[in-house]
Protein backbone atom coordinates (compact mmCIF):
# COMPACT_ATOMS: atom_id res chain seq x y z
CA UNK A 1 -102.04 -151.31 46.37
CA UNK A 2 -99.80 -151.58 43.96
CA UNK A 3 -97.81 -155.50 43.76
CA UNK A 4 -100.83 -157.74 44.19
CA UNK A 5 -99.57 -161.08 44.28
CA UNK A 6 -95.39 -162.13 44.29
CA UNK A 7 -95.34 -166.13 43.94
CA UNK A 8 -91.95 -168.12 43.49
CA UNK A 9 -93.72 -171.12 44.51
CA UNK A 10 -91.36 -171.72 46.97
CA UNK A 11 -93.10 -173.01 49.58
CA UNK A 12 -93.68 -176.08 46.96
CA UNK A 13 -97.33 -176.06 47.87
CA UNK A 14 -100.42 -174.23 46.87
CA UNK A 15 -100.77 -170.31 47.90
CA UNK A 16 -102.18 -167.45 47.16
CA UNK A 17 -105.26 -170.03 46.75
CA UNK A 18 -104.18 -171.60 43.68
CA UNK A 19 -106.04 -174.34 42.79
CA UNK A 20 -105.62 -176.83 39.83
CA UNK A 21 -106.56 -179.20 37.26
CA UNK A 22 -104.42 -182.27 36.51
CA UNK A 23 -100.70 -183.40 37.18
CA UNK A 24 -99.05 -180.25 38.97
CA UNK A 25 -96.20 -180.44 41.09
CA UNK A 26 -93.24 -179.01 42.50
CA UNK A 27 -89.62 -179.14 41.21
CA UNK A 28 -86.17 -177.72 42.29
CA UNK A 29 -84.90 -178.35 38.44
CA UNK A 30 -85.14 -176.43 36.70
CA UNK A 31 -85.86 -173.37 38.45
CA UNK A 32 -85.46 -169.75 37.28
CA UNK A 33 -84.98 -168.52 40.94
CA UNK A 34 -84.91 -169.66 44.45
CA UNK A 35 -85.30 -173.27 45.18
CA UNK A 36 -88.68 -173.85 43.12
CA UNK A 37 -90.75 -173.90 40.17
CA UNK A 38 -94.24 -175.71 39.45
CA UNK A 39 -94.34 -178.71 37.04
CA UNK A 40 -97.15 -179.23 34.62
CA UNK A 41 -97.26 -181.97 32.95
CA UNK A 42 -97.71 -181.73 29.33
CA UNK A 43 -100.49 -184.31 29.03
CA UNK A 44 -103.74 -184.11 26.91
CA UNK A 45 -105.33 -180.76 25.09
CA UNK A 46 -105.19 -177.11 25.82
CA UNK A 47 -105.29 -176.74 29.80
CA UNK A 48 -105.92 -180.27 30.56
CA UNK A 49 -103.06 -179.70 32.97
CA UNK A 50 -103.24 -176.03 34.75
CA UNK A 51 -103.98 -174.03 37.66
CA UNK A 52 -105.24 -171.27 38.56
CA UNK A 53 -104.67 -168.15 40.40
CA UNK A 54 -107.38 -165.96 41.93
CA UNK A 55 -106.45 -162.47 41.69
CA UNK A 56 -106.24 -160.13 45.40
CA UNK A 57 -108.78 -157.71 43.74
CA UNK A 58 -110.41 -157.76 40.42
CA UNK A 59 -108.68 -155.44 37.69
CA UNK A 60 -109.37 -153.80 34.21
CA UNK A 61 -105.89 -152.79 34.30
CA UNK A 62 -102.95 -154.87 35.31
CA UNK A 63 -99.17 -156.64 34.21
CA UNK A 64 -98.61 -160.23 34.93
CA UNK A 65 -95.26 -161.66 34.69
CA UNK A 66 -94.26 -165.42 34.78
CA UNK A 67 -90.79 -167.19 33.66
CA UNK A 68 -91.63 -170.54 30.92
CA UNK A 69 -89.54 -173.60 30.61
CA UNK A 70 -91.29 -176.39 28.65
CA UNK A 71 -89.06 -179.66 27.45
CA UNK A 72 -90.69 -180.85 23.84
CA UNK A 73 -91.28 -178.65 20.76
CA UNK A 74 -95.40 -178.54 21.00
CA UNK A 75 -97.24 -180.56 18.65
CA UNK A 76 -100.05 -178.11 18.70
CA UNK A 77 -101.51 -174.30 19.85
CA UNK A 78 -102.21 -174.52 23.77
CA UNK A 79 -102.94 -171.93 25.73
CA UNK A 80 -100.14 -170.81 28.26
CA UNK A 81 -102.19 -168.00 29.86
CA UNK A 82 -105.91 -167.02 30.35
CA UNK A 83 -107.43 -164.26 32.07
CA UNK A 84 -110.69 -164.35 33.35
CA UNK A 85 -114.27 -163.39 34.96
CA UNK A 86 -115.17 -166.08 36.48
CA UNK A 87 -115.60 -168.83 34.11
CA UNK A 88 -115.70 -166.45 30.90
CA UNK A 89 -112.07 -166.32 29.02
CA UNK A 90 -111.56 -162.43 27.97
CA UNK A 91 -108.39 -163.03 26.08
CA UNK A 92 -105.14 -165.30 26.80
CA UNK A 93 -101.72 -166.10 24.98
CA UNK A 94 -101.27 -169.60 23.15
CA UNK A 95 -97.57 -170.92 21.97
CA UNK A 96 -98.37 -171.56 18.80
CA UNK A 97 -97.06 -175.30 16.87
CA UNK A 98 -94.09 -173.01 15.44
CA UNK A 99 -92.93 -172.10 19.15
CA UNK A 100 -94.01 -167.92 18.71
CA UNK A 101 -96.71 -166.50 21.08
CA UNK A 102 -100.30 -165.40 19.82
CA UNK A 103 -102.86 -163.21 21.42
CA UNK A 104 -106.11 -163.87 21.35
CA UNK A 105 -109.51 -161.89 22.93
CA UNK A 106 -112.81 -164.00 24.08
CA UNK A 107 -112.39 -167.57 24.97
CA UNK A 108 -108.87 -168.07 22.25
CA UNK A 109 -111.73 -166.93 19.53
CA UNK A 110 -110.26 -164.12 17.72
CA UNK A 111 -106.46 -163.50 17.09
CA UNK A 112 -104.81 -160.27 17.13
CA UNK A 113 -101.57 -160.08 17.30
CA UNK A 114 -98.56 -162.39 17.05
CA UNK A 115 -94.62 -162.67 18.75
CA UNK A 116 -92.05 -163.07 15.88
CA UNK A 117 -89.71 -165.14 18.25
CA UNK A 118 -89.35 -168.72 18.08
CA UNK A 119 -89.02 -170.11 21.91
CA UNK A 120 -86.66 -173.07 22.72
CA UNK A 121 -87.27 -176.16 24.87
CA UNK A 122 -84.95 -175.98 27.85
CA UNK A 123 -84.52 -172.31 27.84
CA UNK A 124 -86.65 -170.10 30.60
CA UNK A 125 -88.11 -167.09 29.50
CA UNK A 126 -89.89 -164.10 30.88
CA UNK A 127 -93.12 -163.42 29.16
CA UNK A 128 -95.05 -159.97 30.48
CA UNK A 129 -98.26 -158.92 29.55
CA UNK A 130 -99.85 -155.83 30.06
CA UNK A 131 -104.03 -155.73 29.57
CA UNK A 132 -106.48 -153.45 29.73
CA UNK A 133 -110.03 -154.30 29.04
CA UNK A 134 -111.80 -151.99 27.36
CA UNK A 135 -114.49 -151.64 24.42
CA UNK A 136 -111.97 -149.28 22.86
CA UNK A 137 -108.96 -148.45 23.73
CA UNK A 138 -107.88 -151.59 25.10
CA UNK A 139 -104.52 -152.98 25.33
CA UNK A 140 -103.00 -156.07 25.22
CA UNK A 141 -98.96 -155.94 25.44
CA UNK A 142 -96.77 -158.58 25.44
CA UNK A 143 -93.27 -158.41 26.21
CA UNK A 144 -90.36 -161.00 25.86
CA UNK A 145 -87.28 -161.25 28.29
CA UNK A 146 -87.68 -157.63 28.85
CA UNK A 147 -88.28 -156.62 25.13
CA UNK A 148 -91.12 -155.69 23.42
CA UNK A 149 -92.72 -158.85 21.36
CA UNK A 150 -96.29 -157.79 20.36
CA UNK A 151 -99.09 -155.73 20.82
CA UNK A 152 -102.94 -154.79 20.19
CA UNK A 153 -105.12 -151.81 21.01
CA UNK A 154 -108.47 -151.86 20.85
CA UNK A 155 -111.58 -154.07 21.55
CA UNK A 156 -110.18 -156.48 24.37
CA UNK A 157 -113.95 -156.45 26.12
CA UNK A 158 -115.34 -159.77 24.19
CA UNK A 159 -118.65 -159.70 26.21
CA UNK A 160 -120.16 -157.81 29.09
CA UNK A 161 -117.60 -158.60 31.91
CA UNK A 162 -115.47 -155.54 32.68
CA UNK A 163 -112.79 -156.62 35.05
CA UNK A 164 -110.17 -159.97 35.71
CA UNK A 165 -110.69 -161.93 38.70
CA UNK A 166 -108.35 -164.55 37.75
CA UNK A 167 -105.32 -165.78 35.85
CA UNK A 168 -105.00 -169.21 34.15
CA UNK A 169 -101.75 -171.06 33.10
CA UNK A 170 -101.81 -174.32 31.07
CA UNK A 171 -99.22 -176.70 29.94
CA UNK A 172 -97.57 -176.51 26.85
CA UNK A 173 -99.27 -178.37 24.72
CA UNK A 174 -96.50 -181.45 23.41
CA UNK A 175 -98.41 -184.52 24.54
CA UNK A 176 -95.67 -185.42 26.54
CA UNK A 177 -93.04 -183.94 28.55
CA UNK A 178 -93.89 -181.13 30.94
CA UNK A 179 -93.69 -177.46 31.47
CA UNK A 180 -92.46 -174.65 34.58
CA UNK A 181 -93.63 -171.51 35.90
CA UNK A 182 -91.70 -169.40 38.09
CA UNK A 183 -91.28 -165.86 39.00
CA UNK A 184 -95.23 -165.33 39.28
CA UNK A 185 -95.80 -161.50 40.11
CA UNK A 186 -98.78 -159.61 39.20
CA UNK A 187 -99.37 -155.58 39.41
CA UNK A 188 -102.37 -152.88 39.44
CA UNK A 189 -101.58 -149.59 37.86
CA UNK A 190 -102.08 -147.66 41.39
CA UNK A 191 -100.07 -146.05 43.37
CA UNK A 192 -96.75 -144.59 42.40
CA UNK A 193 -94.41 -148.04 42.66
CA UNK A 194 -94.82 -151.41 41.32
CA UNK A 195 -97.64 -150.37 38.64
CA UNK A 196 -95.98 -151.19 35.58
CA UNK A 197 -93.79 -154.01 34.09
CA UNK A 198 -92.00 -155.92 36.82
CA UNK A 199 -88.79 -155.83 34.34
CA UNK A 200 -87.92 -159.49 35.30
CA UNK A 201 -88.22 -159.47 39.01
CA UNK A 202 -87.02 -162.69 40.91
CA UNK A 203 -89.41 -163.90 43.71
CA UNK A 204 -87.39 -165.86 46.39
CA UNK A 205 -88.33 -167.18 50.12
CA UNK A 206 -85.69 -166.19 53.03
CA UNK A 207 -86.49 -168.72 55.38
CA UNK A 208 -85.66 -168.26 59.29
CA UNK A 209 -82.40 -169.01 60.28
CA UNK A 210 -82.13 -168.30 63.58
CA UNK A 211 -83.93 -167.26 67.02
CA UNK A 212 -83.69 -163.50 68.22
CA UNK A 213 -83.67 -161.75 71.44
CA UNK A 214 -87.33 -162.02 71.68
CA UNK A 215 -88.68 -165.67 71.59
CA UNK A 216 -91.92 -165.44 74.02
CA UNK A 217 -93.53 -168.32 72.08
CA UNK A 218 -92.96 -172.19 72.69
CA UNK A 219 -91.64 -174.54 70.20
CA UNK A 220 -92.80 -177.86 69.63
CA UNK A 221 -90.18 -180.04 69.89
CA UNK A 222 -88.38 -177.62 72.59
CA UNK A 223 -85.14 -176.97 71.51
CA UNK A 224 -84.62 -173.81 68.58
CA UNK A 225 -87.61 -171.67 68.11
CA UNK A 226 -86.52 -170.85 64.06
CA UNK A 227 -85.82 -174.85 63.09
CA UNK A 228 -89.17 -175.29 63.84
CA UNK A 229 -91.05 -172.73 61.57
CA UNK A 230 -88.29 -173.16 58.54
CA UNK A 231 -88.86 -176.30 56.64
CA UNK A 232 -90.34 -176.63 52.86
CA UNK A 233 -92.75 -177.72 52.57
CA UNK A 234 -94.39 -176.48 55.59
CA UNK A 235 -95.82 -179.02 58.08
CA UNK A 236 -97.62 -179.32 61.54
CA UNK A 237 -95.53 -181.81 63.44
CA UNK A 238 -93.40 -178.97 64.61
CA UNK A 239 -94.22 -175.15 65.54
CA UNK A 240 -94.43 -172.26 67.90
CA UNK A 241 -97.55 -171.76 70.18
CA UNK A 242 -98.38 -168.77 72.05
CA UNK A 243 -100.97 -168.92 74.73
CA UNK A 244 -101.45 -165.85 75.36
CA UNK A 245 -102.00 -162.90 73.30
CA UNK A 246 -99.30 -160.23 73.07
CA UNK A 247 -96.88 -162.54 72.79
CA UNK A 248 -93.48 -162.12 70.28
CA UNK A 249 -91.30 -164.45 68.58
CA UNK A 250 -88.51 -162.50 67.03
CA UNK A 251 -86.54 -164.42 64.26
CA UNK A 252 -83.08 -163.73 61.77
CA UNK A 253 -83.74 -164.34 58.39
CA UNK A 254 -81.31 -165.71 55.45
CA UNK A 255 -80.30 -162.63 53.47
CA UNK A 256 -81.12 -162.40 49.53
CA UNK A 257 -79.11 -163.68 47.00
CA UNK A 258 -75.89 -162.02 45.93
CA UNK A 259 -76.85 -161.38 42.98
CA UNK A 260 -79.56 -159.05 44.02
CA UNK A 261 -79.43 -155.51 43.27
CA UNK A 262 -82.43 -154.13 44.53
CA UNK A 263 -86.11 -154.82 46.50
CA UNK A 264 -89.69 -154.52 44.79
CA UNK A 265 -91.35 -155.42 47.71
CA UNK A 266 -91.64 -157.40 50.64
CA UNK A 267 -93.91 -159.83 51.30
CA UNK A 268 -94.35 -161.30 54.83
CA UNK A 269 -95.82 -165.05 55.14
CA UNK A 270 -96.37 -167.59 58.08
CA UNK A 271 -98.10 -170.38 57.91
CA UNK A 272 -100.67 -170.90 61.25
CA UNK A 273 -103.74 -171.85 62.74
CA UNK A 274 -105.82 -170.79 65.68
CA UNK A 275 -106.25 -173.98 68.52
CA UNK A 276 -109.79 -172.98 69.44
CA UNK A 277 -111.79 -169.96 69.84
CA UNK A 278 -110.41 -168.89 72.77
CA UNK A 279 -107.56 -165.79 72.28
CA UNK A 280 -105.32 -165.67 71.43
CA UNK A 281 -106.89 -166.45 68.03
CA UNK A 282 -105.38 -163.67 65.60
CA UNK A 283 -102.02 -162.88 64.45
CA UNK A 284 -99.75 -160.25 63.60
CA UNK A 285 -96.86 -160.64 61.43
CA UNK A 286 -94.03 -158.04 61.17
CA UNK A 287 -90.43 -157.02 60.98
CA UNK A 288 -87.71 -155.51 62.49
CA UNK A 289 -85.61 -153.04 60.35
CA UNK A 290 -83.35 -151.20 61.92
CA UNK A 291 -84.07 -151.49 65.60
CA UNK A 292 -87.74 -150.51 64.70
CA UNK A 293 -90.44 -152.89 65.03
CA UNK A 294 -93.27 -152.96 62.29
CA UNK A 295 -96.15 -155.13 62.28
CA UNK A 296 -99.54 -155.58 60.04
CA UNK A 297 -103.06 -155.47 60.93
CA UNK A 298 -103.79 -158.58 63.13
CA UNK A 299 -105.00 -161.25 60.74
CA UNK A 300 -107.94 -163.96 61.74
CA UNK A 301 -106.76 -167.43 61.49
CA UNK A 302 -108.52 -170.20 60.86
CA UNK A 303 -108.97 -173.59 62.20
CA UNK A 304 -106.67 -175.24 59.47
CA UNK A 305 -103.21 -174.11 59.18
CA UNK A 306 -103.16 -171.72 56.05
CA UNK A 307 -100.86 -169.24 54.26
CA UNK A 308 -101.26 -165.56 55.97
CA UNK A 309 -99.60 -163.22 54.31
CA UNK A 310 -99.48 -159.49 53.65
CA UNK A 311 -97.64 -157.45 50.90
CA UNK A 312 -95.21 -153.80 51.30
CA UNK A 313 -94.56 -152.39 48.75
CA UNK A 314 -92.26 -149.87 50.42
CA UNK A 315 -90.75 -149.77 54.03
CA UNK A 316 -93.64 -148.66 56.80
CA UNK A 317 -91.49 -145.92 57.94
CA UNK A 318 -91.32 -144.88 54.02
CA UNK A 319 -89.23 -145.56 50.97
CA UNK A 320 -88.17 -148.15 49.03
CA UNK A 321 -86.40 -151.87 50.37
CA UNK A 322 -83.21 -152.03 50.50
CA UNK A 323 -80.80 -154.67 49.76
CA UNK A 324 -78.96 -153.98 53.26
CA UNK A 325 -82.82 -153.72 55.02
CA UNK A 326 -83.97 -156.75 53.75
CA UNK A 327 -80.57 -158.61 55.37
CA UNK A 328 -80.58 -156.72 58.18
CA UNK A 329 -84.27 -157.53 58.60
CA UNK A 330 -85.54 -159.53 61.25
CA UNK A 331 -89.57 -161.39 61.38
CA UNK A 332 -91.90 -160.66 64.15
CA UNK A 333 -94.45 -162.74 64.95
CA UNK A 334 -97.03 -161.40 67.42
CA UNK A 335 -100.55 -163.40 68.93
CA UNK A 336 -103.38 -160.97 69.07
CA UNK A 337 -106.91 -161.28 70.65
């Protein structure tokens, strides 16, 4: 594991289980990338508006990237990231009254280090931060569109909790006005890809754009099996069905952007539900690449529909994405037991 979580919020709804606290929304302007970005409104104190991200595995090591956009010089220090155990703050980034970033360790109780740049309203920028937590020898790095800002090394273990579960982000602190996130993507230092900075990375949804030579599943209204399964934000008036298991819906995808140069990763999403407890009531979602069909581990479904998901770092038949395999790519979408 490697590239734990890649969020554009383009499905302009919650996933990867955000939650959050206050007014957050979806907007298509501004946007760094794709089609969205999520709103907070800048409203009350530090965090009063925020969500939250629960992390795919808990980390003493990792690099978080998000793009910032905020509309009204702040008229205070608010906290812009946290990351967590639990409830307990270990250290987070505030934008201080004079628009620069600070670092702090424990719960925004001790600062250590401080950005030199003064951030504009109406401008995105990429903020990247790499922590380790760690009695000594800790690190927290921050860098700014792709340059180095600040930095500390040392103490970054404020209490006894050893590891991040979770990832904060608040609103910029103005009063008024609001602030975006985009570009979400968050990596572990394993493996031999995607464990460092993510250098920028755009995250962007290719929806389906038409049906394959496989379509063994039934849509709901009959008619196109892809214009059922490619609307933002998702909904459950129309979808495919199988009733059976072993059953495959093959569908073309929209290709990436042209200004795309190269592929971090893929990661492969459907929304779904099971009908009952009767099979099939597990999925398995997949792509074709090259003539070759791939597919993940079946994944249990619930009774509500949900976000299932699952993230590749590199092609299953080995090596890196492609721009060419990601256009030539085609999703699979199989019913298991």
């Amino acid at each position: 594991m490697a590239l734990l979580h890649a969020i554009g919020f383009e499905w302009a709804t919650h996933e990867d289980n955000i939650s959050s606290v206050g007014s957050v929304g979806y907007s298509t302007t501004p946007k760094r990338s794709g089609n969205y970005s999520i709103c907070l409104m800048c409203a009350g104190g530090e965090f009063y508006t925020s969500f939250y991200l629960p992390l795919a595995a808990s980390l003493s090591e990792f690099f978080v990237q998000f793009a910032l956009y905020f509309t009204n010089n702040p008229t205070g220090a608010g906290g812009i990231i946290a990351w967590r155990n639990g409830t307990t703050t270990l250290g987070g980034i505030r934008l201080n009254i004079n628009r620069k970033l600070d670092v702090y360790t424990g719960n925004f109780a001790t600062l250590v280090a401080s950005g030199n740049t003064i951030l504009n309203i109406n401008t995105w920028y990429v903020i990247e931060v790499h922590v380790k937590i760690a009695d000594s020898g800790g690190v927290i790095e921050v860098r700014l569109d792709m340059n180095d800002e600040t930095a500390f090394s040392g103490d970054t273990k404020p209490g006894a909790e050893t590891q991040v579960d979770g990832l904060r982000f608040g609103n910029i602190y103005t009063g008024t006005g609001y602030s975006y996130i985009d570009d979400l993507l968050v990596h572990d230092v394993s493996g031999t890809v995607n464990n460092s900075w993510p250098n920028g990375a755009k995250v962007v949804l290719l929806k389906p754009n038409a049906d394959g030579s496989t379509l063994q599943w039934t849509p709901t209204p009959s008619g196109s099996h892809y214009a059922t399964v490619d609307e933002v934000p998702p909904s459950n008036t129309d979808y495919l069905r199988a009733a059976e298991v072993d059953k495959v819906d093959e569908l073309g995808l929209e290709d990436l952007p042209t200004e795309a140069l190269s592929v971090k990763g893929v990661v492969l999403q459907a929304w779904a539900l099971k009908g009952s407890a009767v099979s099939p009531t597990q999925l398995a979602l997949g792509l074709n690449l090259g003539g070759v069909d791939y597919y993940t581990a079946d994944k249990v479904l619930g009774t509500s529909q949900a976000l299932v998901r699952e993230l590749w770092n590199q092609k299953p038949g080995g090596g890196a994405f492609s721009v060419a395999d990601v256009n030539g790519a085609k999703l699979l979408l199989k019913s298991r037991e």
